[in-house]
C-alpha atoms as a PDB file:
ATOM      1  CA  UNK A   1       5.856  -3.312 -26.946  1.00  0.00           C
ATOM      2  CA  UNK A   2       7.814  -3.610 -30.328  1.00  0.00           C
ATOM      3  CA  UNK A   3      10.428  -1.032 -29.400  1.00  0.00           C
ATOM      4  CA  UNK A   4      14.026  -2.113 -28.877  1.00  0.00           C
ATOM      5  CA  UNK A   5      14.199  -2.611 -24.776  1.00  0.00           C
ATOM      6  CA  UNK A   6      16.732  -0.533 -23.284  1.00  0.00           C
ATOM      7  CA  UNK A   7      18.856  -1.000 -19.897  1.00  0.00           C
ATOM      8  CA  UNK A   8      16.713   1.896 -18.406  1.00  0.00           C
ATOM      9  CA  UNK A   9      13.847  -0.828 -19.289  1.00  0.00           C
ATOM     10  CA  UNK A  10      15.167  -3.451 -17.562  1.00  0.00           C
ATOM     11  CA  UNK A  11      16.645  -1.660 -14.778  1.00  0.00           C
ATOM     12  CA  UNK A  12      13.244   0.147 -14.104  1.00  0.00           C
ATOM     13  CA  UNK A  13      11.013  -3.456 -14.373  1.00  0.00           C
ATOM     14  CA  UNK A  14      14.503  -5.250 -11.751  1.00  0.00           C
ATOM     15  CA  UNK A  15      13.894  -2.150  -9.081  1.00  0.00           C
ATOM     16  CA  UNK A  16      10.189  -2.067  -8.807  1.00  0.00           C
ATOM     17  CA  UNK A  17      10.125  -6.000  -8.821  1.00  0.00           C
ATOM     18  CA  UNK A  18      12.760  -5.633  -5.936  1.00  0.00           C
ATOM     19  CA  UNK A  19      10.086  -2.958  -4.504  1.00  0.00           C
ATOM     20  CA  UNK A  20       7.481  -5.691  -4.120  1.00  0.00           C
ATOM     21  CA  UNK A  21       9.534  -8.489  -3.090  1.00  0.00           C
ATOM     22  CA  UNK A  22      11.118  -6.422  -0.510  1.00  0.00           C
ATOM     23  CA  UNK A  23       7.632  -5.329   0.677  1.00  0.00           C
ATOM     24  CA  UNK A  24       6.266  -8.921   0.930  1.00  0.00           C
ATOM     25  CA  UNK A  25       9.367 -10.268   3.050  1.00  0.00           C
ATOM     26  CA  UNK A  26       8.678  -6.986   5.493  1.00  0.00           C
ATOM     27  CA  UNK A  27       5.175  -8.311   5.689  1.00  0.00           C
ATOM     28  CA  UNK A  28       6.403 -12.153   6.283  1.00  0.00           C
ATOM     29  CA  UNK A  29       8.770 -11.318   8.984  1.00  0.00           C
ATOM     30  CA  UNK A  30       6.273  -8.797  10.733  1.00  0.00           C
ATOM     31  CA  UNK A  31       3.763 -11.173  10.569  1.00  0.00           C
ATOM     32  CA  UNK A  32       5.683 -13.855  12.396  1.00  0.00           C
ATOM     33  CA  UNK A  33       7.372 -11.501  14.981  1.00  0.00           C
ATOM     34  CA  UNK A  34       3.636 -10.332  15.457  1.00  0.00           C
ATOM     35  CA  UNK A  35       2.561 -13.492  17.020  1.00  0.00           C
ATOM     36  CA  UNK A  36       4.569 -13.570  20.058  1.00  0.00           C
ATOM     37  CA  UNK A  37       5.335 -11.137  22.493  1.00  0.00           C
ATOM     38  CA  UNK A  38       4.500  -7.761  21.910  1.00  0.00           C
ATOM     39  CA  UNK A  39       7.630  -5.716  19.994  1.00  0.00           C
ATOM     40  CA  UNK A  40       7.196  -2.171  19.602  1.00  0.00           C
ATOM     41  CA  UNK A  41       9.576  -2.155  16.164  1.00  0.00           C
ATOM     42  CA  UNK A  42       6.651  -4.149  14.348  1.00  0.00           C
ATOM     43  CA  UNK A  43       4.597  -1.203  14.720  1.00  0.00           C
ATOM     44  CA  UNK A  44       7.427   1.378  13.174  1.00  0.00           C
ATOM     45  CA  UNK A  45       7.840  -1.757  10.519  1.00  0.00           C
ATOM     46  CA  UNK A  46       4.239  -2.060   9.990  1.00  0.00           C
ATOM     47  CA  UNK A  47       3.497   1.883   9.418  1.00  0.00           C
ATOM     48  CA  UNK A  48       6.701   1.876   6.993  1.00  0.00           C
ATOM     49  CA  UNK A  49       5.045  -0.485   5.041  1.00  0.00           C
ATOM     50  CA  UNK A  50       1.866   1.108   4.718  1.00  0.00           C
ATOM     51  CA  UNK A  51       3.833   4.218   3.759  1.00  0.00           C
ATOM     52  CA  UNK A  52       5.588   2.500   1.147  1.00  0.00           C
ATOM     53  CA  UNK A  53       2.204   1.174  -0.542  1.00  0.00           C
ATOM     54  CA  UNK A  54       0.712   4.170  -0.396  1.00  0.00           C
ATOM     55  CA  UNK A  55       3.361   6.131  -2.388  1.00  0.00           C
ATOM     56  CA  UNK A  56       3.266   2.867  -4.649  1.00  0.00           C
ATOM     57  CA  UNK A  57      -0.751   2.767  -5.445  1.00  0.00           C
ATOM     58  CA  UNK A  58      -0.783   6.441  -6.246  1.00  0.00           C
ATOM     59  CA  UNK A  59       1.574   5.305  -9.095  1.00  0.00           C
ATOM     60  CA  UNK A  60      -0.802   2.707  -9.856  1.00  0.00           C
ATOM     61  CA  UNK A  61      -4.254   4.420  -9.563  1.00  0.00           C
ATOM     62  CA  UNK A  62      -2.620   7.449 -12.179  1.00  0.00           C
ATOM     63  CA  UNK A  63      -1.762   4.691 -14.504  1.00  0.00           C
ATOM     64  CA  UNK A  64      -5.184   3.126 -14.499  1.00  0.00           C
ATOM     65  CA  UNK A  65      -6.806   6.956 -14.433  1.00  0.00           C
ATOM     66  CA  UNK A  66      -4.657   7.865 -17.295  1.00  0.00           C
ATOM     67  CA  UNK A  67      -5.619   4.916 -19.477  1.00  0.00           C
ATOM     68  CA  UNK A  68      -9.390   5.421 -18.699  1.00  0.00           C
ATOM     69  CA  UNK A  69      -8.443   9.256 -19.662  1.00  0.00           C
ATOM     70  CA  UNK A  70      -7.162   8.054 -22.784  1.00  0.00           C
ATOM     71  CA  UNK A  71      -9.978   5.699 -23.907  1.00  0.00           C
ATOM     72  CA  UNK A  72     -12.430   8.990 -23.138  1.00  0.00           C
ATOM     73  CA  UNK A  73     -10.666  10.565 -26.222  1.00  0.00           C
ATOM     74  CA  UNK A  74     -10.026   7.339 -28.073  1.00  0.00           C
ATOM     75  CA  UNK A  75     -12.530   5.065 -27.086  1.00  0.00           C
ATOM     76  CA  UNK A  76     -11.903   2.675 -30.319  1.00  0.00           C
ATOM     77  CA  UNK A  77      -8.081   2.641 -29.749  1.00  0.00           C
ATOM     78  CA  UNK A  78      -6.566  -0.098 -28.399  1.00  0.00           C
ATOM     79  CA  UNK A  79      -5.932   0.609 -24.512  1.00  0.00           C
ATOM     80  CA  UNK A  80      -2.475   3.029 -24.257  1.00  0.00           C
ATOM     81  CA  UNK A  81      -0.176   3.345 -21.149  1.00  0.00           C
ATOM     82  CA  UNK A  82       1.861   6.224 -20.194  1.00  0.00           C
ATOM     83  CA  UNK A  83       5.689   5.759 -21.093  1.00  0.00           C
ATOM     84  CA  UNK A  84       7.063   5.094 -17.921  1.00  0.00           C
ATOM     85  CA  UNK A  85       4.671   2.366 -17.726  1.00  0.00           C
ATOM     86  CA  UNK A  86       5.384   1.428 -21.209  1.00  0.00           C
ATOM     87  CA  UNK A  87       8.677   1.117 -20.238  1.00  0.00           C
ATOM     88  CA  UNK A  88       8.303  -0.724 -17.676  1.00  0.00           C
ATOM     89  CA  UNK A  89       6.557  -3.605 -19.902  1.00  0.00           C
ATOM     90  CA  UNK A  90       9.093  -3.547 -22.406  1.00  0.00           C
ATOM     91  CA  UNK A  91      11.806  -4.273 -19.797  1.00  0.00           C
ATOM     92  CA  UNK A  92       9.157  -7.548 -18.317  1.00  0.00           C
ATOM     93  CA  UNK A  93       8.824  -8.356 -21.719  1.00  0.00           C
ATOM     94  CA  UNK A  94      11.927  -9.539 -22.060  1.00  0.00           C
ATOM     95  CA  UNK A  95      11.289 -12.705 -20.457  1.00  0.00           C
ATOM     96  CA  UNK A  96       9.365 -14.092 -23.314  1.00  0.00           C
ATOM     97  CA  UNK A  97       9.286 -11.736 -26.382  1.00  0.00           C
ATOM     98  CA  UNK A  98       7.450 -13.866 -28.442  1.00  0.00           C
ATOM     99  CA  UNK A  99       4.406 -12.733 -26.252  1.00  0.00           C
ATOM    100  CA  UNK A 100       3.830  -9.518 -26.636  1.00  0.00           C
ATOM    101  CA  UNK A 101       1.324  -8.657 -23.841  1.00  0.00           C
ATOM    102  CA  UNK A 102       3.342 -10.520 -21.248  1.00  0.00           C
ATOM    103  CA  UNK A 103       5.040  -7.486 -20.232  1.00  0.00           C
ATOM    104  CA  UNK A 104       1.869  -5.421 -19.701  1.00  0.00           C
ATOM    105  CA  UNK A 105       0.431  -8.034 -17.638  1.00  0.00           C
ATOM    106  CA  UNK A 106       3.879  -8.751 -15.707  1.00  0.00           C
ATOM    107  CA  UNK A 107       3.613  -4.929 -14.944  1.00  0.00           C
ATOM    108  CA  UNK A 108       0.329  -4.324 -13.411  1.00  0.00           C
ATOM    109  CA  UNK A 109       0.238  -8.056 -11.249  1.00  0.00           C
ATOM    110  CA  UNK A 110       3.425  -6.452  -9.888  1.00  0.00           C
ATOM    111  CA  UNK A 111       1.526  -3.122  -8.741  1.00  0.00           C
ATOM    112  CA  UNK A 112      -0.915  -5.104  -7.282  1.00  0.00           C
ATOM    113  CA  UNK A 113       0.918  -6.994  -5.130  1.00  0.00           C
ATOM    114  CA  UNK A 114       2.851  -3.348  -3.880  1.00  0.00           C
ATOM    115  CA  UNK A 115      -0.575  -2.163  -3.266  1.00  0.00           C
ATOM    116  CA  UNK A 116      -2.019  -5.610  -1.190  1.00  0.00           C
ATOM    117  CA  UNK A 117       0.848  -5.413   1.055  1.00  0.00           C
ATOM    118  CA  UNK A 118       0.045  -1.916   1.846  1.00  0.00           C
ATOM    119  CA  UNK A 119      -3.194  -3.190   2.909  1.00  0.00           C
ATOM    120  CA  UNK A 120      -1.406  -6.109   4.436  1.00  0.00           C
ATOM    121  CA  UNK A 121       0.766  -3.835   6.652  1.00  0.00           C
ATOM    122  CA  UNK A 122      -2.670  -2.231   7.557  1.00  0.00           C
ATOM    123  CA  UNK A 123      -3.854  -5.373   9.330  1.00  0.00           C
ATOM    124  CA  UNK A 124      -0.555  -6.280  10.549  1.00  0.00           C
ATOM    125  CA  UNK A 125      -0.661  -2.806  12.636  1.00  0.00           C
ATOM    126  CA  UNK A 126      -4.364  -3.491  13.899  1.00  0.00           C
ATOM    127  CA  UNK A 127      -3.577  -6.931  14.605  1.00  0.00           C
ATOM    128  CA  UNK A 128      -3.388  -6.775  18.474  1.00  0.00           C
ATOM    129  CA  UNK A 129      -6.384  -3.687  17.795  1.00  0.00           C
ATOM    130  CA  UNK A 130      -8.880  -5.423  16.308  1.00  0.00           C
ATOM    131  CA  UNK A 131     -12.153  -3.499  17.001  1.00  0.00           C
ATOM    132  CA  UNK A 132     -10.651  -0.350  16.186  1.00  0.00           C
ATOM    133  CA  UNK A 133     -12.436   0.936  12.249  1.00  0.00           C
ATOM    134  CA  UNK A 134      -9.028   0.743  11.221  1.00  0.00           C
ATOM    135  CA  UNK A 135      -8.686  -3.017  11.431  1.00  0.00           C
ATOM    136  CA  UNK A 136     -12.394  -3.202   9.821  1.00  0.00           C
ATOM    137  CA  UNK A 137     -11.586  -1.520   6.694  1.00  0.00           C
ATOM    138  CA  UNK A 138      -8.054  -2.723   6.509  1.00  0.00           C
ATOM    139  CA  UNK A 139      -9.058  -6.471   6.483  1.00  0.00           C
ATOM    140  CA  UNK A 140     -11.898  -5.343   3.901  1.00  0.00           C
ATOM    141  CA  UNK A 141      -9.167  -3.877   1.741  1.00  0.00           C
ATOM    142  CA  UNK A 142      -6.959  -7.066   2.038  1.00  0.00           C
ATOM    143  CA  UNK A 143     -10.300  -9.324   0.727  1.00  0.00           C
ATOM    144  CA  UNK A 144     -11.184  -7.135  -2.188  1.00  0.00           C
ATOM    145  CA  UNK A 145      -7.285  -6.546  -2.963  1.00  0.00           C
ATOM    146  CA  UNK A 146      -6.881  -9.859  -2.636  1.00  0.00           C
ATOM    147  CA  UNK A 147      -9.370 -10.819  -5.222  1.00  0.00           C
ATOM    148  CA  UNK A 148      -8.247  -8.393  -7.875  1.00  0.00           C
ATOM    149  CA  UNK A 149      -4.597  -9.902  -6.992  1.00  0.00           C
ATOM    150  CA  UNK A 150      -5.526 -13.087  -8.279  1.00  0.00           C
ATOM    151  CA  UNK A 151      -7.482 -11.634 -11.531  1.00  0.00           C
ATOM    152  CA  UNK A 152      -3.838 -10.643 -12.390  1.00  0.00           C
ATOM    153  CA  UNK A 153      -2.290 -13.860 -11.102  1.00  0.00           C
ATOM    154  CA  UNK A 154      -4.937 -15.788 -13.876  1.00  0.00           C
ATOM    155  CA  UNK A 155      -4.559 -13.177 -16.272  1.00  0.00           C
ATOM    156  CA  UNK A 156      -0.796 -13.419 -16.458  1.00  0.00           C
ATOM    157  CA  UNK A 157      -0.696 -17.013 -16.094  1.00  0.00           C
ATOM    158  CA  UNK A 158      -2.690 -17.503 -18.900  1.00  0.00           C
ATOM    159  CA  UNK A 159      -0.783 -15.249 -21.421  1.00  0.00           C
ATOM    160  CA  UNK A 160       2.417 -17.146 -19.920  1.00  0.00           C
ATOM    161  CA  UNK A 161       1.143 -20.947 -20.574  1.00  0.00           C
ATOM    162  CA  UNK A 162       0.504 -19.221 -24.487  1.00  0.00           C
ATOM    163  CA  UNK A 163      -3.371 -18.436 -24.394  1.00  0.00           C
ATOM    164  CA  UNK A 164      -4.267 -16.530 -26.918  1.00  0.00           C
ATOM    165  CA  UNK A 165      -5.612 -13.821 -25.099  1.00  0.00           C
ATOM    166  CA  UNK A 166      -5.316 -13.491 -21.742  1.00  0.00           C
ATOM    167  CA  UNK A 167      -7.857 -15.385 -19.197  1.00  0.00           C
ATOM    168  CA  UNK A 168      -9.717 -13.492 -16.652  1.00  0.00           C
ATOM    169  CA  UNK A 169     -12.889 -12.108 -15.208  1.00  0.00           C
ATOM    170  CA  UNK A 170     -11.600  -8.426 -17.089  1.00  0.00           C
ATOM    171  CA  UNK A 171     -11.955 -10.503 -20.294  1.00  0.00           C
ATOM    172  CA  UNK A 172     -15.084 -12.964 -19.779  1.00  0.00           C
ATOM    173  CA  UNK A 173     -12.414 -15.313 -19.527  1.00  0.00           C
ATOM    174  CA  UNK A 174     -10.695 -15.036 -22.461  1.00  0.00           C
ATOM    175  CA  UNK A 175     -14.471 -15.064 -24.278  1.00  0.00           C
ATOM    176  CA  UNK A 176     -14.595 -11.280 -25.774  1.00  0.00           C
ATOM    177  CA  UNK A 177     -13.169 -11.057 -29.233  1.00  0.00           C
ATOM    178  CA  UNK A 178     -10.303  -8.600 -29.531  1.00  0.00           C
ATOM    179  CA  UNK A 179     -11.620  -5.680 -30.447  1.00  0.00           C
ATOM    180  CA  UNK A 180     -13.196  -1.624 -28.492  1.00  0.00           C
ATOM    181  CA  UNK A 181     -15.335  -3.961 -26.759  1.00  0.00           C
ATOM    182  CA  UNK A 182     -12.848  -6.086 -25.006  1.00  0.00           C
ATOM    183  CA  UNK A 183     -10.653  -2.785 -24.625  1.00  0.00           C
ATOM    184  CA  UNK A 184     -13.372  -0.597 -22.831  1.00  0.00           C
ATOM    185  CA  UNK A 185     -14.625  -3.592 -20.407  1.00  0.00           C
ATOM    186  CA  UNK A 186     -11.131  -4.159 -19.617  1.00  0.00           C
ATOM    187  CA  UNK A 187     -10.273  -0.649 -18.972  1.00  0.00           C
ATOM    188  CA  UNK A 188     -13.004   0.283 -16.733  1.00  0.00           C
ATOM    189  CA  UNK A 189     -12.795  -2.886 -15.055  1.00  0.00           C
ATOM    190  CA  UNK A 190      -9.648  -1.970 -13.601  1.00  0.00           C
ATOM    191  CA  UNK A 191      -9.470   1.889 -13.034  1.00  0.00           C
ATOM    192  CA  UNK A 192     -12.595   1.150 -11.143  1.00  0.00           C
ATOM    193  CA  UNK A 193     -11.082  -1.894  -9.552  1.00  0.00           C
ATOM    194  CA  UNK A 194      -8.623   0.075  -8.300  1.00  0.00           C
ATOM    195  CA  UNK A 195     -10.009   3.168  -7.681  1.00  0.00           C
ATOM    196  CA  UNK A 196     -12.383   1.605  -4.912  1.00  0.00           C
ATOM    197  CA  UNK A 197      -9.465  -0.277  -3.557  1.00  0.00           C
ATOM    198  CA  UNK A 198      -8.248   2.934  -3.179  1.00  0.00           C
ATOM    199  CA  UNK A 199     -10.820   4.682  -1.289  1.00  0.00           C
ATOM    200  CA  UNK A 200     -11.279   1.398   0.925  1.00  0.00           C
ATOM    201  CA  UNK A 201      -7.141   2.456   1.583  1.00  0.00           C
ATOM    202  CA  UNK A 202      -7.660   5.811   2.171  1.00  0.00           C
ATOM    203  CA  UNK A 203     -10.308   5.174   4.495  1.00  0.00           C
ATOM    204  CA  UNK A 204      -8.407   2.722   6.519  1.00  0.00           C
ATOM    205  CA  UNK A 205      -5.124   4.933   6.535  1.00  0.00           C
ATOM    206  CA  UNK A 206      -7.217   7.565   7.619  1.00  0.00           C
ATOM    207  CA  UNK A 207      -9.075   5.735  10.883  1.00  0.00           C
ATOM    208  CA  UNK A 208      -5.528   4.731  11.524  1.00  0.00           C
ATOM    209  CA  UNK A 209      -4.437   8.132  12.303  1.00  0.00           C
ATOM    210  CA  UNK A 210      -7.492   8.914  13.928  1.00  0.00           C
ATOM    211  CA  UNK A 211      -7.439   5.786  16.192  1.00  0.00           C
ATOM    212  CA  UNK A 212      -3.228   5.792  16.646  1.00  0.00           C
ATOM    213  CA  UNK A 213      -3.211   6.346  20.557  1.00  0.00           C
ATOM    214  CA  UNK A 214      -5.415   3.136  20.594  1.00  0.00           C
ATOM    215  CA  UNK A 215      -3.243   1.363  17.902  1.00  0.00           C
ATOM    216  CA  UNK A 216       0.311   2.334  20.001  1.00  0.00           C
ATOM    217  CA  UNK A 217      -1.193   1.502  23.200  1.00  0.00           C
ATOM    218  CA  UNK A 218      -1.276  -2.031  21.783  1.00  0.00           C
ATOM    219  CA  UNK A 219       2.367  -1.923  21.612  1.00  0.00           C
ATOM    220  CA  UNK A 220       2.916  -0.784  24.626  1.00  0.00           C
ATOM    221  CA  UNK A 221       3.780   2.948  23.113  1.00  0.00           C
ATOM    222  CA  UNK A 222       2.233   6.364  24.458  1.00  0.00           C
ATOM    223  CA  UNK A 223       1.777   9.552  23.140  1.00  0.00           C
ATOM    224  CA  UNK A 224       1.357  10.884  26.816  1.00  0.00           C
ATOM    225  CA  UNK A 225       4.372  13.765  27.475  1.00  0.00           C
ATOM    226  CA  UNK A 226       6.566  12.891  30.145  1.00  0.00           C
ATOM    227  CA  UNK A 227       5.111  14.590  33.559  1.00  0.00           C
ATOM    228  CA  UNK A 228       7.485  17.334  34.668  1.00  0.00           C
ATOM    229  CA  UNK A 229       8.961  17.093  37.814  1.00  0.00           C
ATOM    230  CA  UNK A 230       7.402  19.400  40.561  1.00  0.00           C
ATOM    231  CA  UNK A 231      10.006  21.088  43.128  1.00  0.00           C
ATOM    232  CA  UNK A 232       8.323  21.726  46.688  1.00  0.00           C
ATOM    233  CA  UNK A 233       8.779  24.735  47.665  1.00  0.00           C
ATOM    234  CA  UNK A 234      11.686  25.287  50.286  1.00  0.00           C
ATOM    235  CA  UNK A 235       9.563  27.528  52.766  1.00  0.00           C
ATOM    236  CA  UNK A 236      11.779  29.915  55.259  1.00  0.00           C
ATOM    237  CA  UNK A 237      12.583  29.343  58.787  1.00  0.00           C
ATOM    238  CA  UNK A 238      10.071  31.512  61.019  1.00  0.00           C
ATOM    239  CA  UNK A 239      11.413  34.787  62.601  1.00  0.00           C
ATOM    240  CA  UNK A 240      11.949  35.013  65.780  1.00  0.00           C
ATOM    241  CA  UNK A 241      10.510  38.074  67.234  1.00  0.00           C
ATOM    242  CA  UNK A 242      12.966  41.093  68.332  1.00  0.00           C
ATOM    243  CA  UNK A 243      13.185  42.194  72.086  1.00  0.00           C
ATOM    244  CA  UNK A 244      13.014  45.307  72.264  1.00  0.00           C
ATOM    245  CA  UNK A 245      16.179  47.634  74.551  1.00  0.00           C
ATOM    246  CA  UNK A 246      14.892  47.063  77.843  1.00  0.00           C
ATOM    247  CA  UNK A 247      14.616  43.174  76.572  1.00  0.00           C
ATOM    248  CA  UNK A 248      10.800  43.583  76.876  1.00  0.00           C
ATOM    249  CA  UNK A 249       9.039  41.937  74.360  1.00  0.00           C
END
């Protein structure tokens, strides 16, 4: 977090904080169109936005794997992030260099968010399907996301107001002295934070497709093919029989 901060930095850290404000206003204005009458684009808006924070989490979830991957090998070393990720905090960092684990925490409260209105868009699809499995798990996914969001909200807060450590239930608010101990709990905490969010994701996603007839048929959509069109058949005008020469039938 000491390195100079260059404009890939800052460029990287403006983009993926446009990703997640861009994702919450899709979320706001499906939400609102949601509650009148039914609009089949909130459907295609809502499965965009699940799309989106499912591309985003798998970011996530190999950041948190690859720190937990990292603390196997070094598990007395301070916690390490990849260096896109590292980059990424040095370009948040920015805001207030004189705290130098503001960036980190700027970083991964961002992710979050990406990956909540994944979940979000989850709901927002189910919304008019609501005893579908789908539904079930999604709104499970927005609770528990939702928790862990605001872990992230405290913990950044808290580094931003100039605690000295940052304040959190990943840190026994703020009560674990700096040292492996406060590096492994915090570690773990969060790959397996976010690797259950994850599954809980997956799992929703996955009823999704399995219940998307039910799901479109809320919208007023169909996956039913279009019924050909049947011809009758043009049947021939009957013979008339043939009299024979003498005109004798």
């Amino acid at each position: 977090m000491h390195h100079s901060v260059s404009a890939w930095d800052t460029l990287g850290a403006i983009l993926l904080l446009g990703w997640a404000g861009a994702m919450w206003a899709a979320v706001a204005v499906l939400a609102v169109a949601n509650r009148r009458r039914v609009r089949p684009w909130v459907f295609h808006g809502a499965a965009g936005v699940i799309g989106i924070g499912l591309i985003g989490q798998v970011g996530h979830l190999q950041e948190h794997a690859a720190q937990a991957g990292y603390w196997i090998a070094h598990p007395n070393s301070k916690p390490w992030m990849t260096a896109w990720g590292d980059s990424l905090a040095r370009g948040y960092g920015q805001i207030d260099p004189s705290k130098p684990s503001l960036g980190m925490e700027i970083l991964h409260l961002t992710g979050n968010f990406i990956f909540l209105a994944g979940l979000a868009g989850v709901v927002l699809i189910t919304a008019r399907a609501r005893k579908t499995q789908a539904h079930r798990w999604g709104k499970m996914g927005v609770w528990m996301q939702g928790i862990h969001g605001l872990e992230h909200v405290a913990l950044t807060l808290s580094v931003a107001l100039g605690a000295n450590r940052a304040i959190g239930l990943s840190t026994w608010f703020g009560t674990l002295p700096v040292g492996p101990g406060l590096w492994t709990y915090r570690v773990w905490w969060h790959a397996l934070a976010n690797l259950v969010g994850s599954i809980v994701f997956g799992i929703a996603v996955y009823r999704l497709w399995q219940e998307r007839a039910t799901v479109r048929a809320s919208f007023g959509l169909t996956d039913a093919p279009a019924t050909p069109t049947v011809k009758e058949p043009v049947l021939a005008p009957a013979s008339r029989p043939v009299a024979d020469a003498a005109g004798v039938r």
